[in-house]
Protein backbone atom coordinates (compact mmCIF):
# COMPACT_ATOMS: atom_id res chain seq x y z
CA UNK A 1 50.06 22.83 5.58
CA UNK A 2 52.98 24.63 7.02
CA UNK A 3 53.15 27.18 3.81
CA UNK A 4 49.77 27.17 3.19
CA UNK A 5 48.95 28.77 6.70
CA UNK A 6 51.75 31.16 6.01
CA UNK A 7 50.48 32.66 2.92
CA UNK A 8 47.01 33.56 4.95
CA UNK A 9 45.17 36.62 3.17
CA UNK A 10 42.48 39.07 5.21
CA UNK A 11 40.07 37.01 4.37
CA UNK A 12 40.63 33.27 3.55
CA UNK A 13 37.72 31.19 2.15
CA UNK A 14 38.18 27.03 1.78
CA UNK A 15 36.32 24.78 -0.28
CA UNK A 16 35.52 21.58 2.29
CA UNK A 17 36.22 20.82 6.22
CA UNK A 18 39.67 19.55 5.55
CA UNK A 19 40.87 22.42 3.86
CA UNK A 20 39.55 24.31 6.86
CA UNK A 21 41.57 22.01 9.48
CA UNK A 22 44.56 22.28 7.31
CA UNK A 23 44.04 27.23 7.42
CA UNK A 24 43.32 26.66 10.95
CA UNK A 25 39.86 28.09 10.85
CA UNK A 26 38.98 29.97 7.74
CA UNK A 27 36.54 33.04 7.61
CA UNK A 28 33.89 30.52 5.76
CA UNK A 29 33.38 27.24 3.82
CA UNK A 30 32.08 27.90 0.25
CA UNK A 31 31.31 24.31 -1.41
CA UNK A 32 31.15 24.06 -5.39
CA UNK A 33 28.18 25.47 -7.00
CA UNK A 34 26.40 22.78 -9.74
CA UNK A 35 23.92 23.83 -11.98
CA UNK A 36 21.56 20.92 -10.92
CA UNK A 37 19.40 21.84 -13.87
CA UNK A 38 21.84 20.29 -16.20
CA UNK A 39 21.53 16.65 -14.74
CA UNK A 40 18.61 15.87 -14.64
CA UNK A 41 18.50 11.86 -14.57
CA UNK A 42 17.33 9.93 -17.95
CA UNK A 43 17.39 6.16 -18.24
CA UNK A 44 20.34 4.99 -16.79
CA UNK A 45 22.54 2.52 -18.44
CA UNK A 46 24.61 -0.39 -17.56
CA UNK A 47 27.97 0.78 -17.44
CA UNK A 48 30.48 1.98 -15.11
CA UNK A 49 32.17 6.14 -15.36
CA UNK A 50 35.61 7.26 -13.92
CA UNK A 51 36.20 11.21 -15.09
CA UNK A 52 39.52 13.12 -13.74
CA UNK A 53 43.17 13.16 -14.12
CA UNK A 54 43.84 9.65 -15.76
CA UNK A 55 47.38 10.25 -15.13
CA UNK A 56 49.91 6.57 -14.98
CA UNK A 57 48.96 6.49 -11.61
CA UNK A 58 45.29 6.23 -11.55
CA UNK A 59 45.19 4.31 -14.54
CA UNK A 60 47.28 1.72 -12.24
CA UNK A 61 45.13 1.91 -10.24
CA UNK A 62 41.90 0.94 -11.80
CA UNK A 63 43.95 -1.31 -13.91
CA UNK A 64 43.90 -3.29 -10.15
CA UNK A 65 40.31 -3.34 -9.80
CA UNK A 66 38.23 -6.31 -11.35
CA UNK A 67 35.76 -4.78 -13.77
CA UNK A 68 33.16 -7.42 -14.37
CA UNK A 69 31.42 -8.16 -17.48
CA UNK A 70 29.90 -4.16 -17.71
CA UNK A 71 31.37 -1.66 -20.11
CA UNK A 72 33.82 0.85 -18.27
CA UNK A 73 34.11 4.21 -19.36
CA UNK A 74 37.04 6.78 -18.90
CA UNK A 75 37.01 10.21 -20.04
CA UNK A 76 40.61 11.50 -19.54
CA UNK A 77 39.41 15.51 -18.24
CA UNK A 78 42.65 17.81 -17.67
CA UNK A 79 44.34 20.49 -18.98
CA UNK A 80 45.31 20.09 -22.93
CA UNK A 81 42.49 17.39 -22.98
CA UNK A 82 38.59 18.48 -23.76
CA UNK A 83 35.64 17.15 -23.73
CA UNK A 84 32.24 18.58 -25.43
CA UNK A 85 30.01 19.55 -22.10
CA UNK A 86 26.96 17.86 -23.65
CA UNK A 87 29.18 14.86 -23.91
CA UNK A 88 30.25 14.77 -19.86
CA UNK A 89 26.87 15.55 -19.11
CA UNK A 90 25.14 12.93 -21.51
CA UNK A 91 27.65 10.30 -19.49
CA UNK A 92 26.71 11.13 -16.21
CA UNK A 93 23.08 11.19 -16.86
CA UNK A 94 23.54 7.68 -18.27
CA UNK A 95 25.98 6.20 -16.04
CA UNK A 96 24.26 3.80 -13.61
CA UNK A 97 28.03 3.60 -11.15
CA UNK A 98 30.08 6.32 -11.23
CA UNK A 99 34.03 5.51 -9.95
CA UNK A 100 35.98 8.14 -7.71
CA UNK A 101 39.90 7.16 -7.70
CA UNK A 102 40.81 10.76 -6.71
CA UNK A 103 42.97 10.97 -3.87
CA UNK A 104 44.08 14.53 -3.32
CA UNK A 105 42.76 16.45 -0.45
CA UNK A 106 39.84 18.56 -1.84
CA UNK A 107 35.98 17.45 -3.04
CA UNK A 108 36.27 16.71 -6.83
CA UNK A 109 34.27 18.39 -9.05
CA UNK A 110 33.55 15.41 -11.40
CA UNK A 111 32.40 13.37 -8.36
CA UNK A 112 29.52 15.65 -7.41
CA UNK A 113 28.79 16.01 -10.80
CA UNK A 114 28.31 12.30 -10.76
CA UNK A 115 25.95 12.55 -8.21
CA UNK A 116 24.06 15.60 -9.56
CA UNK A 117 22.47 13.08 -11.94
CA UNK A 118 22.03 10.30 -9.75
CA UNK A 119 24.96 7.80 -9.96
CA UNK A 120 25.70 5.39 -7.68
CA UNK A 121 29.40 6.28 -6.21
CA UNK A 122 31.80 4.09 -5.21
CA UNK A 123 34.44 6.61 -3.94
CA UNK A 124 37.85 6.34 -2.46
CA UNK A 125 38.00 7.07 1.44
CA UNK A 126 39.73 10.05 1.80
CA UNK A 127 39.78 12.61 4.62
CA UNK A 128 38.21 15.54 2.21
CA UNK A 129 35.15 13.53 1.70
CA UNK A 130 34.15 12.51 5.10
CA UNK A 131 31.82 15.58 5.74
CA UNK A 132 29.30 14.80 2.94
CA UNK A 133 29.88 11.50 2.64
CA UNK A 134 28.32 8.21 4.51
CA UNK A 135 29.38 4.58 3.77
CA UNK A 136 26.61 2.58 2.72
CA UNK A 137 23.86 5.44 2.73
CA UNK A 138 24.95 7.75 -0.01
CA UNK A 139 28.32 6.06 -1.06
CA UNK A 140 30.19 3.09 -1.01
CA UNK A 141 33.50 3.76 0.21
CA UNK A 142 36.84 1.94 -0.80
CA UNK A 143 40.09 2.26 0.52
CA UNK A 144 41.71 -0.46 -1.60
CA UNK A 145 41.17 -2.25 -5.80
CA UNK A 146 39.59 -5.49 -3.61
CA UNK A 147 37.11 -3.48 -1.86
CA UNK A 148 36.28 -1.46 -5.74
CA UNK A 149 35.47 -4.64 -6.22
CA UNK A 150 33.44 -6.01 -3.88
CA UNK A 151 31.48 -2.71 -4.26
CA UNK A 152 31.11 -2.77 -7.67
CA UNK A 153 30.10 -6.63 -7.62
CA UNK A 154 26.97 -5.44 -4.59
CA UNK A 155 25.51 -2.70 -7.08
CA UNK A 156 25.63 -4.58 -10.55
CA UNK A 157 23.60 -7.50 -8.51
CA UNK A 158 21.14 -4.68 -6.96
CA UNK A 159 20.03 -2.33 -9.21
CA UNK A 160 17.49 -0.99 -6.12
CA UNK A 161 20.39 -0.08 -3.93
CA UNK A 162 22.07 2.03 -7.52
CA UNK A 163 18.74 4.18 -7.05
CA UNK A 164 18.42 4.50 -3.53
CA UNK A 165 22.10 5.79 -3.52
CA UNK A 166 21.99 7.59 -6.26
CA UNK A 167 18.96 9.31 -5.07
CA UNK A 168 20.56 9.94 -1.84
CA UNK A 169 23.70 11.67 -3.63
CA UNK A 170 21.23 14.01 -5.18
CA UNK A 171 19.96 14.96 -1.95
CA UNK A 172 22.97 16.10 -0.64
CA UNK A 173 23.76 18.46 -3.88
CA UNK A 174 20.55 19.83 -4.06
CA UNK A 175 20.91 20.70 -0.06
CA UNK A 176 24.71 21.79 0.24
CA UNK A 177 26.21 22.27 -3.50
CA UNK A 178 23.98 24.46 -5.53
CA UNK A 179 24.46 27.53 -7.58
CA UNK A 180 22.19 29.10 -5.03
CA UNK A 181 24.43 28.70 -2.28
CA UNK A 182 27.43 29.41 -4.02
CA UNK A 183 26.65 32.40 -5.08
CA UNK A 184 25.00 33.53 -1.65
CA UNK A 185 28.00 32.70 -0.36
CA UNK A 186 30.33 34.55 -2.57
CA UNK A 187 28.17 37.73 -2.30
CA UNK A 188 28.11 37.66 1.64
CA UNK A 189 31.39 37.49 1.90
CA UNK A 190 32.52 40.04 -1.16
CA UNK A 191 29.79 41.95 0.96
CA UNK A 192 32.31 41.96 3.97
CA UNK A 193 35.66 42.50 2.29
CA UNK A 194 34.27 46.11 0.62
CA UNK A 195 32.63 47.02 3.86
CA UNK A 196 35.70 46.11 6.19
CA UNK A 197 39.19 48.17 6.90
CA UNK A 198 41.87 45.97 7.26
CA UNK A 199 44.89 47.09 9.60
CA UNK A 200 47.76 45.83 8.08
């Protein structure tokens, strides 16, 4: 946090509350934009998603979590590795529980993708995702593989409460994480940077 607040800019811009803390205050908060037009729900299936980084760590990691009898499915999405976009979309649309292992201290993209089309999350509790997040009314939180499991175990035996979450989760990126607002956001504050002197 230390070098981050030294490299400040005339103008800094963050990406979630925690980032904020961490610059002391930024000029503004600009969430990710999603194109909530590509996710629109179909059927859902019965199988479980987890899309990021799957470095030796996080594949630990879910390696620790008891998967019942439900197909698992882990698309591997970083640098050097691709993916066809039709294909992540397709497995979001059809995903009926979507798994968020990430632990680094920013909102991941492939999460609220997840919820664009109306997965049920069960996320890891981390300090980035606190201000759009709520256990048990949008999200299941976890902060350990037993509690992954528990979690999982509660939404394969209630397919009502995957809907009601998942519909929930599309609330909130419909309200706070459109294109829309991204891009209302960039523009105001572009808007201010050519309009301003800066005394250096």
């Amino acid at each position: 946090p230390e070098l981050i607040q030294s490299q400040r800019s005339d103008l800094n811009l963050v990406v979630s509350t925690t980032m904020n803390n961490i610059w002391n205050n930024a000029k503004d908060i600009i969430y990710y934009g999603i194109d909530t037009n590509e996710y629109q729900s179909s059927q859902k299936e019965d199988f479980i998603l987890s899309v990021g980084d799957l470095q030796q760590q996080n594949i630990s990691y879910l390696s620790q979590i008891h998967k019942p009898n439900m197909q698992i499915k882990l698309i591997n999405y970083r640098q050097g590795i691709t993916i066809s976009r039709n294909d992540l979309i397709n497995s979001y649309k059809q995903a009926r529980i979507y798994l968020n292992i990430n632990n680094n201290n920013h909102i991941p993209i492939q999460m609220l993708e997840a919820m664009a089309a109306g997965c049920a999350v069960v996320s890891l509790n981390t300090p980035a995702l606190q201000d759009i997040l709520i256990h048990e009314d949008n999200v299941l939180l976890a902060s350990n593989p037993l509690e992954f499991t528990n979690h999982i175990n509660t939404l394969l035996s209630d397919k009502n409460l995957c809907v009601r979450l998942g519909n929930k989760a599309q609330s909130i990126i419909k309200d706070r994480f459109t294109l829309d607002v991204f891009i209302e956001k960039w523009n105001k504050n572009l808007n201010i940077v050519c309009n301003t002197t800066f005394v250096r």
